[in-house]
C-alpha atoms as a PDB file:
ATOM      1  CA  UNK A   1      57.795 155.279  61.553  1.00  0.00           C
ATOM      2  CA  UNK A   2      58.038 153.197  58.641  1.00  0.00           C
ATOM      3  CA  UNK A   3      57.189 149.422  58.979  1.00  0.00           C
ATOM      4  CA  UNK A   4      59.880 148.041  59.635  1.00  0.00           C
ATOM      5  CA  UNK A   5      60.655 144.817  57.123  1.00  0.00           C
ATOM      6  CA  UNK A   6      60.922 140.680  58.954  1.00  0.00           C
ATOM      7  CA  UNK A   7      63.359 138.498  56.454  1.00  0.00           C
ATOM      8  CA  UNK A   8      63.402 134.705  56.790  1.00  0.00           C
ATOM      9  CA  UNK A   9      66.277 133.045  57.740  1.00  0.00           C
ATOM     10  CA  UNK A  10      66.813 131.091  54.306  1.00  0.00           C
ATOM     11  CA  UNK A  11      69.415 129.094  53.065  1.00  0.00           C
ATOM     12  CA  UNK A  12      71.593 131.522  52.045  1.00  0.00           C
ATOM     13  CA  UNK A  13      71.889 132.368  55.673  1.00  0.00           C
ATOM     14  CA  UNK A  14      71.108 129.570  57.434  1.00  0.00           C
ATOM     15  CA  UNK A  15      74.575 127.936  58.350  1.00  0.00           C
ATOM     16  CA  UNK A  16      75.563 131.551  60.193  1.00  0.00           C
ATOM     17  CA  UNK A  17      72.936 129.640  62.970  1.00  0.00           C
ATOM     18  CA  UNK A  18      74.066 126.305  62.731  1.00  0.00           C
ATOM     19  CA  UNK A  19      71.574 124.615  64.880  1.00  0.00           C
ATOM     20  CA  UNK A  20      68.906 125.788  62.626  1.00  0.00           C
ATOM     21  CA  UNK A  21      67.411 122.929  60.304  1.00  0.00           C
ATOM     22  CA  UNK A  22      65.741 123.611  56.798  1.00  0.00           C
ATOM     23  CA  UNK A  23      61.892 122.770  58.878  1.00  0.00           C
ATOM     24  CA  UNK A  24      63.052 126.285  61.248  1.00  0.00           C
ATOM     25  CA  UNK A  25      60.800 128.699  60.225  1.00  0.00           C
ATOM     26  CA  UNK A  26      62.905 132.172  62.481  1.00  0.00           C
ATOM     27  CA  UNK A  27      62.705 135.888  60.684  1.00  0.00           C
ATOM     28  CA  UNK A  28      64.394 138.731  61.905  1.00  0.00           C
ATOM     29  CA  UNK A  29      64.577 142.291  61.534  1.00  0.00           C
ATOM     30  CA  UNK A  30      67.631 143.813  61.490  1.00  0.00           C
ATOM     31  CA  UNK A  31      71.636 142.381  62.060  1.00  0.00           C
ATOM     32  CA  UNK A  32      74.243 142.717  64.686  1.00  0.00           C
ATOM     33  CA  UNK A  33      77.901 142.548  64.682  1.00  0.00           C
ATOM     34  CA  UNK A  34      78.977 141.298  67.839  1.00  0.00           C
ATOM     35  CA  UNK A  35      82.679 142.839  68.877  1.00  0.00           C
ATOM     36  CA  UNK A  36      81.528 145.673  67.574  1.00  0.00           C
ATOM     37  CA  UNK A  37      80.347 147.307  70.321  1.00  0.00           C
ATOM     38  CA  UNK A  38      77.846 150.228  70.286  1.00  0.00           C
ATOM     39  CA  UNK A  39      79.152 152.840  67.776  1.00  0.00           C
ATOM     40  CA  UNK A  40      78.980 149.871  64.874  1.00  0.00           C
ATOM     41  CA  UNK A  41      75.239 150.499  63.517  1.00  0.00           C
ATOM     42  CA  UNK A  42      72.202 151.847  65.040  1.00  0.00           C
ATOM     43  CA  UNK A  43      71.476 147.871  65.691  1.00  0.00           C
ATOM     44  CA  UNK A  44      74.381 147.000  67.774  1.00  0.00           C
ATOM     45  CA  UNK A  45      73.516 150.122  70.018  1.00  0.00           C
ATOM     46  CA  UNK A  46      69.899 149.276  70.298  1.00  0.00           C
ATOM     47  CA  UNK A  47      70.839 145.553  71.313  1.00  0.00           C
ATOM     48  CA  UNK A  48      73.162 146.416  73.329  1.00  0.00           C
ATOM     49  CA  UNK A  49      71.375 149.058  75.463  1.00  0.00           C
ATOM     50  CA  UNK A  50      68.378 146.707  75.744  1.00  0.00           C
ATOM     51  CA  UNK A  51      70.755 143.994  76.920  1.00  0.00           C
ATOM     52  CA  UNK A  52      72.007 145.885  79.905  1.00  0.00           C
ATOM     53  CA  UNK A  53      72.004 144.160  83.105  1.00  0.00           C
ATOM     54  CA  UNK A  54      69.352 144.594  85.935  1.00  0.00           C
ATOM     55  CA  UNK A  55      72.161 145.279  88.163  1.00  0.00           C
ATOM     56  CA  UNK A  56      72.607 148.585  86.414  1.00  0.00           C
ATOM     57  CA  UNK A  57      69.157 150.069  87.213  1.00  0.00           C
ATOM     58  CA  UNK A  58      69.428 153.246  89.442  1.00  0.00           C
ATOM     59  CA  UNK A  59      72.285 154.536  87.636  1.00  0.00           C
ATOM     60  CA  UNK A  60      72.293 156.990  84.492  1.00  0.00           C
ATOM     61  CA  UNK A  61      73.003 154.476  81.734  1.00  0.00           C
ATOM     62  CA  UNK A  62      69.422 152.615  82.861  1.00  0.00           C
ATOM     63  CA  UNK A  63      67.806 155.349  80.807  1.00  0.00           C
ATOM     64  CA  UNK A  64      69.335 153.906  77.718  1.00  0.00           C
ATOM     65  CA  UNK A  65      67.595 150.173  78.095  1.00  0.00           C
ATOM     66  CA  UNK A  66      64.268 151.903  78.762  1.00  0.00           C
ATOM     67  CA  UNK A  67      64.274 153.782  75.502  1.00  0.00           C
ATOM     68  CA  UNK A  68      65.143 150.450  74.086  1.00  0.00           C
ATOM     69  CA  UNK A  69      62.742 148.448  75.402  1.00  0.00           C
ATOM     70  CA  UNK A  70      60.359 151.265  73.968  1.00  0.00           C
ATOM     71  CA  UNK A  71      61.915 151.212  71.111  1.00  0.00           C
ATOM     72  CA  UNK A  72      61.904 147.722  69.868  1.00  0.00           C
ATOM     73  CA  UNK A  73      57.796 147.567  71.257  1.00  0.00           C
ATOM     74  CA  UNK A  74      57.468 150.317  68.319  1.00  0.00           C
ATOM     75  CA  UNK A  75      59.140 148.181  65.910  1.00  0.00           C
ATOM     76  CA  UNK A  76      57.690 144.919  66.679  1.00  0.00           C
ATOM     77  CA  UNK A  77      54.082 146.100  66.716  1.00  0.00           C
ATOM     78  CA  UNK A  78      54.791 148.114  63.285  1.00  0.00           C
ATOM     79  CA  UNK A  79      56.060 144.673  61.593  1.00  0.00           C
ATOM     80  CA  UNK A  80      53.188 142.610  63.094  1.00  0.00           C
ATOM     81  CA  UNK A  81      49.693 142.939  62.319  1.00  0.00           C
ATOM     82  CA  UNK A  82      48.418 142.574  65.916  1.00  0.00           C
ATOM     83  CA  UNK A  83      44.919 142.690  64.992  1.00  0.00           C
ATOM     84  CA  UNK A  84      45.674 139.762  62.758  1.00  0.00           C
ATOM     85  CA  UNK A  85      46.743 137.705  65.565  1.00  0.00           C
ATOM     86  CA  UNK A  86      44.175 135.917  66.785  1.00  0.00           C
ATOM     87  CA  UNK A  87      44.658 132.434  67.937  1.00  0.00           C
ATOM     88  CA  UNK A  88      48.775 133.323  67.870  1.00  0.00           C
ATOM     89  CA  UNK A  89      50.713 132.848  71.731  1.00  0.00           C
ATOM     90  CA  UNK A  90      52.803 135.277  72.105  1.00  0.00           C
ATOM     91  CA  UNK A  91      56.005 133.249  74.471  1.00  0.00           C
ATOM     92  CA  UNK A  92      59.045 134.801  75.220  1.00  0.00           C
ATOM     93  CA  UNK A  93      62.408 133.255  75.188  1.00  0.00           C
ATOM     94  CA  UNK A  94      63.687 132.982  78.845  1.00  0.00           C
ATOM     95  CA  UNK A  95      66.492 134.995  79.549  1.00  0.00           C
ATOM     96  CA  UNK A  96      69.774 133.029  80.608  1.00  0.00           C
ATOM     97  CA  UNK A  97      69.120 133.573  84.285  1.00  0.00           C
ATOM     98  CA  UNK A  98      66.517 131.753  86.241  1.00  0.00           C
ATOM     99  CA  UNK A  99      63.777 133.582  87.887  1.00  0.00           C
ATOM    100  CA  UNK A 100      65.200 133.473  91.136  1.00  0.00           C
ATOM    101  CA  UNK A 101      68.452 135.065  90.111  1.00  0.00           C
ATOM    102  CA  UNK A 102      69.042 138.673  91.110  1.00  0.00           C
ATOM    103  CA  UNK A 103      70.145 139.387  87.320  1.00  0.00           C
ATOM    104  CA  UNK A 104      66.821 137.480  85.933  1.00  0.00           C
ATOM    105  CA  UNK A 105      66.186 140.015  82.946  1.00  0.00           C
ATOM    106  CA  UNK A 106      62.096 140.546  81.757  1.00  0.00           C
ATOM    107  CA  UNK A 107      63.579 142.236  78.875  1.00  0.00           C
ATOM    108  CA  UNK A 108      61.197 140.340  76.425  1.00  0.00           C
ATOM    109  CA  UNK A 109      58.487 140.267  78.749  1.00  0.00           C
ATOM    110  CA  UNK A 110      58.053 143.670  79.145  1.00  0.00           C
ATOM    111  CA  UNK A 111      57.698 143.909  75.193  1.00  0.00           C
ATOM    112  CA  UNK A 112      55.510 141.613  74.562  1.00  0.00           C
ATOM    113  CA  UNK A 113      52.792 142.936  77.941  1.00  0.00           C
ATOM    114  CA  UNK A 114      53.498 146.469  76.203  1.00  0.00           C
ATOM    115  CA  UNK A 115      52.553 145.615  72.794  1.00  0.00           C
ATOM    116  CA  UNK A 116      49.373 143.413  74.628  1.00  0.00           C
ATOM    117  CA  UNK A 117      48.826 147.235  75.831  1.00  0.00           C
ATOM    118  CA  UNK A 118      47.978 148.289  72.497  1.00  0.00           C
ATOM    119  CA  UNK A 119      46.653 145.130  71.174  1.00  0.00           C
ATOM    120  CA  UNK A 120      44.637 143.443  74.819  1.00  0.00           C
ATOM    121  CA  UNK A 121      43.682 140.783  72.422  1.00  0.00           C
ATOM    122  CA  UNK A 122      46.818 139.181  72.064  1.00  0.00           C
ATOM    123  CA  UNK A 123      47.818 135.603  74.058  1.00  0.00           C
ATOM    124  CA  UNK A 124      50.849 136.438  76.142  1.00  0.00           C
ATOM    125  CA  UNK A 125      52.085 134.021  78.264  1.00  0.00           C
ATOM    126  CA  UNK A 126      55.607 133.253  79.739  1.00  0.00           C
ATOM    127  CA  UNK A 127      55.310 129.651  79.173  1.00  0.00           C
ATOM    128  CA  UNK A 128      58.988 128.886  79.411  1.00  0.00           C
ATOM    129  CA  UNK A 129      60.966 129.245  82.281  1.00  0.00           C
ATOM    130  CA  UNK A 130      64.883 128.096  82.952  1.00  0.00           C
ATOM    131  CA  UNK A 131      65.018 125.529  85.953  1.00  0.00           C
ATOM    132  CA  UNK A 132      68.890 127.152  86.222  1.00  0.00           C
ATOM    133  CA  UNK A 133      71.289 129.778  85.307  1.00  0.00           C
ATOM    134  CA  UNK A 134      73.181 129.713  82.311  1.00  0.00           C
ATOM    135  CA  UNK A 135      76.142 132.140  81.272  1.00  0.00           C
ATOM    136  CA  UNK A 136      74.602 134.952  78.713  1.00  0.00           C
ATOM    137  CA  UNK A 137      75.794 134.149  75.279  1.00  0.00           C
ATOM    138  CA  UNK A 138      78.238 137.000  74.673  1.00  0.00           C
ATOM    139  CA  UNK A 139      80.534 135.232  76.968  1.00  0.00           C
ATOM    140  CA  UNK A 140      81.110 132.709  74.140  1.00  0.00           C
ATOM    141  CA  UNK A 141      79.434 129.466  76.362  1.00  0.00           C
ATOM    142  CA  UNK A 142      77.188 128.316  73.762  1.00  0.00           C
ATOM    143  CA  UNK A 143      75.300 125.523  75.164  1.00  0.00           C
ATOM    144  CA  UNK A 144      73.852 122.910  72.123  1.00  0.00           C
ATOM    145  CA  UNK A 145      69.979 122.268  72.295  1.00  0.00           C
ATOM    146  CA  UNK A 146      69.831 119.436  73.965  1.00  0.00           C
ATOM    147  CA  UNK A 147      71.879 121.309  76.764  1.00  0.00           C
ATOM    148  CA  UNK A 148      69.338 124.375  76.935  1.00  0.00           C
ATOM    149  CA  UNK A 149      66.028 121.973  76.341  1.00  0.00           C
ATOM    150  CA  UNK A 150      67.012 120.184  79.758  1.00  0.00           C
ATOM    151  CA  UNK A 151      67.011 123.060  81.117  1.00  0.00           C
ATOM    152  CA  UNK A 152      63.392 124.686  80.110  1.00  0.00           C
ATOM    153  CA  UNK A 153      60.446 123.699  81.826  1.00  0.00           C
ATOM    154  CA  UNK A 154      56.705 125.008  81.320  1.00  0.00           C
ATOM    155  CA  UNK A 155      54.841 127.286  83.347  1.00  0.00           C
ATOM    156  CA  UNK A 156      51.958 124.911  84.198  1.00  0.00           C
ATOM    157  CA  UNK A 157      50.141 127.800  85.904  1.00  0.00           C
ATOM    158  CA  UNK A 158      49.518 129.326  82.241  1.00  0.00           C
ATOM    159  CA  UNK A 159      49.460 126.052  79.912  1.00  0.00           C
ATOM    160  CA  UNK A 160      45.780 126.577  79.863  1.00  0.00           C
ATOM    161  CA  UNK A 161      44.218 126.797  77.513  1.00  0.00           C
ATOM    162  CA  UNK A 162      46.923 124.438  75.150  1.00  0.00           C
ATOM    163  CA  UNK A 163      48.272 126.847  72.377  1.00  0.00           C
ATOM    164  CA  UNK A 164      48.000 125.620  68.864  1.00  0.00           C
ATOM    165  CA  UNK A 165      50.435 128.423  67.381  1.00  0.00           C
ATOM    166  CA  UNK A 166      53.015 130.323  68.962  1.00  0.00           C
ATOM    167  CA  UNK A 167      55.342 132.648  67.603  1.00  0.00           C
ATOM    168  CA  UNK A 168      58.878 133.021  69.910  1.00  0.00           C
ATOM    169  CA  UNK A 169      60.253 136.059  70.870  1.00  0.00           C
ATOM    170  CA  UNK A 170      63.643 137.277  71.276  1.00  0.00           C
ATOM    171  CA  UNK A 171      65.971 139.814  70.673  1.00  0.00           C
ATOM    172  CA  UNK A 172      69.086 138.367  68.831  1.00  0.00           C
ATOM    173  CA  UNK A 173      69.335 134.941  66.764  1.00  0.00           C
ATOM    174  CA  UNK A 174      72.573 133.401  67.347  1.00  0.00           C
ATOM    175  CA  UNK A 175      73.500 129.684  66.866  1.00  0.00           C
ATOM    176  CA  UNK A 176      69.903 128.884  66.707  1.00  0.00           C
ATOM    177  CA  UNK A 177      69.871 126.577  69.636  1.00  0.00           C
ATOM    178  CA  UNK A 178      67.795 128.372  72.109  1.00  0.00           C
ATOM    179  CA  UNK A 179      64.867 128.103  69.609  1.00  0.00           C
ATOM    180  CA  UNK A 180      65.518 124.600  68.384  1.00  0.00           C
ATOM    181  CA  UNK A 181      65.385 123.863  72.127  1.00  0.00           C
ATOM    182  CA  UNK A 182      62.173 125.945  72.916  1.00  0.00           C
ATOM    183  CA  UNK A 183      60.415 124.821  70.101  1.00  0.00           C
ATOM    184  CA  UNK A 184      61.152 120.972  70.709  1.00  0.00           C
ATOM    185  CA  UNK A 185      59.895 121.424  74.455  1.00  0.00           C
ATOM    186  CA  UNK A 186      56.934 123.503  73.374  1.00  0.00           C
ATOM    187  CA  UNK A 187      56.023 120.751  71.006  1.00  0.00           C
ATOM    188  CA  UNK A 188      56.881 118.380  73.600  1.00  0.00           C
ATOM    189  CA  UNK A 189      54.261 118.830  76.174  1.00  0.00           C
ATOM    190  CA  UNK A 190      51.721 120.319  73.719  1.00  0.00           C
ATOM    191  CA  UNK A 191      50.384 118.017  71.410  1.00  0.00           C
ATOM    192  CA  UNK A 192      48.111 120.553  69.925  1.00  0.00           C
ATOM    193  CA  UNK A 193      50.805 123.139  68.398  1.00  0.00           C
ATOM    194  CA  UNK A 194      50.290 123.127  64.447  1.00  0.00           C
ATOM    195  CA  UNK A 195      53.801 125.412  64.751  1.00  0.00           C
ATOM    196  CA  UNK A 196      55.942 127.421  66.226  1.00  0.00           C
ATOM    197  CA  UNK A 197      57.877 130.791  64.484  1.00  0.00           C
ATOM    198  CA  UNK A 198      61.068 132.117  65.700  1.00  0.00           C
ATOM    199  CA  UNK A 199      60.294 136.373  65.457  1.00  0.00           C
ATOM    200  CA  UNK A 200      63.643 137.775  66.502  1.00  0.00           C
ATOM    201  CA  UNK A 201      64.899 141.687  66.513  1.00  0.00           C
ATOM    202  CA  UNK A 202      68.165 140.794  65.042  1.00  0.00           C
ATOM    203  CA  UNK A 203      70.145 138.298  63.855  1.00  0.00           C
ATOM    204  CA  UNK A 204      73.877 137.860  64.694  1.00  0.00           C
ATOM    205  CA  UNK A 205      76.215 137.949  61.856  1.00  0.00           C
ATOM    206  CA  UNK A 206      78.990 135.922  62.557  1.00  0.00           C
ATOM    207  CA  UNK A 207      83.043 136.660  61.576  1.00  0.00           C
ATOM    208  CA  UNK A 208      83.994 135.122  58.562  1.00  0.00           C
ATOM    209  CA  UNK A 209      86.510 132.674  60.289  1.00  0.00           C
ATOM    210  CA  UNK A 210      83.450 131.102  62.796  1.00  0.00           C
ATOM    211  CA  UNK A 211      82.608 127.679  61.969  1.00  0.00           C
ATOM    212  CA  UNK A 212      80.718 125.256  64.288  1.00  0.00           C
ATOM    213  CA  UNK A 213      82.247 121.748  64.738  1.00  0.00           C
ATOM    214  CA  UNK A 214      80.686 118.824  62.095  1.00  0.00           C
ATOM    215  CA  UNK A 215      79.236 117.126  64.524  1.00  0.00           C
ATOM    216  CA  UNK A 216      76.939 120.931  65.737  1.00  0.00           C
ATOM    217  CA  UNK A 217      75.328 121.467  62.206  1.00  0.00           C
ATOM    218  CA  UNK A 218      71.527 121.075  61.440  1.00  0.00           C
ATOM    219  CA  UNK A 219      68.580 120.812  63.984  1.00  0.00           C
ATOM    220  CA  UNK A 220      68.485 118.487  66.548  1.00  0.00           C
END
Protein backbone atom coordinates (compact mmCIF):
# COMPACT_ATOMS: atom_id res chain seq x y z
CA UNK A 1 0.00 0.00 0.00
CA UNK A 2 1.23 3.34 -0.45
CA UNK A 3 2.33 5.35 2.69
CA UNK A 4 -0.20 6.89 3.60
CA UNK A 5 0.53 10.95 4.15
CA UNK A 6 0.06 12.67 8.31
CA UNK A 7 -0.85 16.65 7.78
CA UNK A 8 -0.55 19.01 10.75
CA UNK A 9 -3.33 20.62 12.03
CA UNK A 10 -2.17 24.32 11.08
CA UNK A 11 -3.77 27.44 11.22
CA UNK A 12 -5.63 27.27 8.35
CA UNK A 13 -7.48 24.51 10.07
CA UNK A 14 -7.14 24.99 13.41
CA UNK A 15 -10.44 26.82 14.53
CA UNK A 16 -12.54 23.59 12.92
CA UNK A 17 -11.06 22.12 16.65
CA UNK A 18 -11.56 24.95 18.70
CA UNK A 19 -9.97 23.78 21.82
CA UNK A 20 -6.78 23.41 20.01
CA UNK A 21 -4.13 26.24 20.85
CA UNK A 22 -1.28 27.37 18.38
CA UNK A 23 1.47 25.16 21.11
CA UNK A 24 -0.99 21.73 19.88
CA UNK A 25 1.16 19.90 17.89
CA UNK A 26 -2.10 16.92 16.43
CA UNK A 27 -1.65 15.48 12.59
CA UNK A 28 -4.03 13.43 10.99
CA UNK A 29 -4.50 11.34 8.12
CA UNK A 30 -7.43 11.50 6.39
CA UNK A 31 -11.11 13.62 7.03
CA UNK A 32 -14.58 12.71 8.00
CA UNK A 33 -17.87 14.21 7.41
CA UNK A 34 -19.97 13.46 10.19
CA UNK A 35 -23.93 13.17 9.03
CA UNK A 36 -22.72 11.65 6.33
CA UNK A 37 -22.97 8.36 7.18
CA UNK A 38 -21.06 5.46 5.52
CA UNK A 39 -21.55 5.79 1.71
CA UNK A 40 -19.84 9.56 2.00
CA UNK A 41 -15.98 8.59 1.38
CA UNK A 42 -14.02 5.56 1.99
CA UNK A 43 -13.13 7.55 5.45
CA UNK A 44 -16.50 7.92 6.89
CA UNK A 45 -17.02 4.06 6.26
CA UNK A 46 -13.76 3.09 7.76
CA UNK A 47 -14.55 5.31 10.96
CA UNK A 48 -17.58 4.33 11.20
CA UNK A 49 -17.17 0.52 11.03
CA UNK A 50 -14.27 0.79 13.51
CA UNK A 51 -16.56 2.77 15.80
CA UNK A 52 -19.15 0.08 16.14
CA UNK A 53 -20.23 -0.79 19.50
CA UNK A 54 -19.04 -3.88 21.56
CA UNK A 55 -22.57 -4.69 21.98
CA UNK A 56 -22.68 -5.64 18.34
CA UNK A 57 -20.07 -8.45 18.45
CA UNK A 58 -21.62 -11.91 17.55
CA UNK A 59 -23.63 -10.55 14.87
CA UNK A 60 -22.67 -10.21 11.02
CA UNK A 61 -21.87 -6.49 10.89
CA UNK A 62 -18.86 -7.31 13.69
CA UNK A 63 -16.90 -8.46 10.66
CA UNK A 64 -16.85 -4.95 9.38
CA UNK A 65 -14.96 -3.33 12.69
CA UNK A 66 -12.44 -6.18 12.51
CA UNK A 67 -11.35 -5.38 9.00
CA UNK A 68 -11.14 -1.91 10.33
CA UNK A 69 -9.25 -2.30 13.12
CA UNK A 70 -6.87 -4.19 10.59
CA UNK A 71 -7.11 -1.76 8.44
CA UNK A 72 -6.15 1.38 10.17
CA UNK A 73 -2.98 -0.95 11.99
CA UNK A 74 -1.83 -1.07 8.12
CA UNK A 75 -2.10 2.53 7.77
CA UNK A 76 -0.69 3.69 10.93
CA UNK A 77 2.41 1.51 10.80
CA UNK A 78 2.91 2.59 6.94
CA UNK A 79 2.89 6.47 8.08
CA UNK A 80 5.13 5.82 11.13
CA UNK A 81 8.57 4.76 11.06
CA UNK A 82 8.30 2.25 13.94
CA UNK A 83 11.83 1.43 13.93
CA UNK A 84 12.43 5.10 14.45
CA UNK A 85 10.57 5.12 17.58
CA UNK A 86 12.63 4.58 20.18
CA UNK A 87 12.16 6.38 23.38
CA UNK A 88 8.35 7.38 21.89
CA UNK A 89 5.08 5.99 24.40
CA UNK A 90 2.74 4.90 22.47
CA UNK A 91 -0.87 5.98 24.88
CA UNK A 92 -4.12 5.61 23.65
CA UNK A 93 -6.96 7.95 24.10
CA UNK A 94 -9.57 6.30 26.45
CA UNK A 95 -12.64 5.56 24.90
CA UNK A 96 -15.80 7.46 26.39
CA UNK A 97 -16.77 4.51 28.54
CA UNK A 98 -14.98 3.51 31.66
CA UNK A 99 -13.40 0.20 31.94
CA UNK A 100 -16.00 -1.25 33.88
CA UNK A 101 -18.72 -0.44 31.42
CA UNK A 102 -20.12 -3.28 29.33
CA UNK A 103 -19.66 -0.95 26.11
CA UNK A 104 -15.85 -0.04 27.23
CA UNK A 105 -14.38 -0.10 23.54
CA UNK A 106 -10.26 -1.25 23.17
CA UNK A 107 -10.64 0.00 19.76
CA UNK A 108 -7.25 1.93 19.99
CA UNK A 109 -5.74 -0.52 22.10
CA UNK A 110 -5.93 -3.23 19.97
CA UNK A 111 -4.03 -1.02 17.26
CA UNK A 112 -1.51 0.10 18.95
CA UNK A 113 -0.59 -3.97 20.73
CA UNK A 114 -0.97 -4.98 16.88
CA UNK A 115 1.38 -2.60 15.45
CA UNK A 116 3.79 -3.48 18.87
CA UNK A 117 3.32 -7.03 16.99
CA UNK A 118 5.31 -5.95 14.20
CA UNK A 119 7.44 -3.48 15.88
CA UNK A 120 7.99 -5.42 19.90
CA UNK A 121 10.17 -2.46 20.45
CA UNK A 122 7.68 0.03 20.77
CA UNK A 123 6.41 1.56 24.49
CA UNK A 124 2.71 0.82 24.66
CA UNK A 125 1.04 1.57 27.57
CA UNK A 126 -2.65 2.49 28.42
CA UNK A 127 -1.70 5.16 30.72
CA UNK A 128 -5.03 6.92 30.72
CA UNK A 129 -8.03 5.61 31.96
CA UNK A 130 -11.71 7.44 32.48
CA UNK A 131 -12.73 7.32 36.29
CA UNK A 132 -16.54 7.52 34.53
CA UNK A 133 -18.67 7.24 31.55
CA UNK A 134 -19.16 9.90 29.26
CA UNK A 135 -21.72 10.05 26.24
CA UNK A 136 -19.64 9.19 22.81
CA UNK A 137 -19.22 12.36 20.90
CA UNK A 138 -21.54 11.75 17.95
CA UNK A 139 -24.33 12.35 20.30
CA UNK A 140 -23.38 16.07 20.17
CA UNK A 141 -22.36 16.21 24.31
CA UNK A 142 -19.13 17.78 23.88
CA UNK A 143 -17.64 18.06 27.20
CA UNK A 144 -14.76 21.20 27.38
CA UNK A 145 -11.25 20.06 28.72
CA UNK A 146 -11.44 20.85 31.91
CA UNK A 147 -14.66 18.59 31.99
CA UNK A 148 -12.82 15.45 30.36
CA UNK A 149 -9.28 16.20 32.36
CA UNK A 150 -11.34 15.61 35.72
CA UNK A 151 -12.25 12.81 34.52
CA UNK A 152 -8.77 10.98 33.38
CA UNK A 153 -6.68 9.44 35.80
CA UNK A 154 -3.26 7.46 35.24
CA UNK A 155 -2.68 3.93 35.28
CA UNK A 156 -0.12 3.90 38.13
CA UNK A 157 0.47 0.19 37.50
CA UNK A 158 2.33 1.24 34.10
CA UNK A 159 3.74 4.91 34.97
CA UNK A 160 7.03 3.19 35.27
CA UNK A 161 9.37 3.94 33.87
CA UNK A 162 8.18 8.05 33.50
CA UNK A 163 7.78 8.70 29.67
CA UNK A 164 9.61 11.65 28.30
CA UNK A 165 7.66 11.62 24.81
CA UNK A 166 4.45 10.32 23.97
CA UNK A 167 2.60 10.49 20.93
CA UNK A 168 -1.58 10.12 21.48
CA UNK A 169 -3.60 7.98 19.64
CA UNK A 170 -6.99 8.19 18.36
CA UNK A 171 -9.17 7.74 15.66
CA UNK A 172 -11.05 11.06 14.90
CA UNK A 173 -10.01 14.78 15.98
CA UNK A 174 -12.98 16.67 16.86
CA UNK A 175 -13.16 19.84 19.06
CA UNK A 176 -9.74 19.11 20.24
CA UNK A 177 -10.61 18.80 23.86
CA UNK A 178 -9.96 15.23 24.58
CA UNK A 179 -6.26 15.89 23.70
CA UNK A 180 -5.91 19.28 25.32
CA UNK A 181 -7.22 17.35 28.34
CA UNK A 182 -4.90 14.23 27.97
CA UNK A 183 -2.02 16.11 27.28
CA UNK A 184 -2.45 18.59 30.34
CA UNK A 185 -2.90 15.44 32.72
CA UNK A 186 -0.04 13.60 31.07
CA UNK A 187 2.09 16.61 31.69
CA UNK A 188 0.56 16.89 34.96
CA UNK A 189 1.83 13.96 36.83
CA UNK A 190 4.94 13.55 34.63
CA UNK A 191 7.38 16.06 35.05
CA UNK A 192 9.72 14.43 32.67
CA UNK A 193 7.58 14.68 29.26
CA UNK A 194 9.65 17.00 26.77
CA UNK A 195 6.06 16.59 24.62
CA UNK A 196 3.28 15.12 23.71
CA UNK A 197 1.81 14.68 19.74
CA UNK A 198 -1.74 14.23 18.95
CA UNK A 199 -1.47 11.22 15.84
CA UNK A 200 -5.11 10.88 14.86
CA UNK A 201 -6.74 8.71 11.77
CA UNK A 202 -8.98 11.48 10.82
CA UNK A 203 -9.98 14.67 11.47
CA UNK A 204 -13.64 15.84 11.61
CA UNK A 205 -14.61 18.47 9.23
CA UNK A 206 -17.15 20.44 10.62
CA UNK A 207 -20.51 22.10 8.65
CA UNK A 208 -19.95 25.41 7.60
CA UNK A 209 -22.63 26.92 10.03
CA UNK A 210 -20.68 25.23 13.42
CA UNK A 211 -19.15 27.74 15.53
CA UNK A 212 -18.08 27.19 19.19
CA UNK A 213 -19.21 29.85 21.74
CA UNK A 214 -16.35 32.90 22.43
CA UNK A 215 -15.81 31.96 25.55
CA UNK A 216 -14.71 27.75 24.02
CA UNK A 217 -11.88 29.02 21.63
CA UNK A 218 -8.08 28.33 22.15
CA UNK A 219 -6.42 25.78 24.59
CA UNK A 220 -7.08 25.69 27.98
Amino acid sequence: MNRPLFQKVDALIRRDHWYLGESADCIFTREYTPGQGYVASDTNNLVLNFKKQPDKKGKPEWRHKIYAIDQITREFAAAIDLKKMVGVTFVPMPPSKSKTDPLYDDRMVQVLLRMQQAEPSLDVRELLVRSKSTPAAHTGQRPKPEEHFANLEIDEKLSSPAPTRVVLFDDVLVTGAQFVAAKARLQRRFSSLENVVGFFLARRVPAADEWPPAEDQGEK
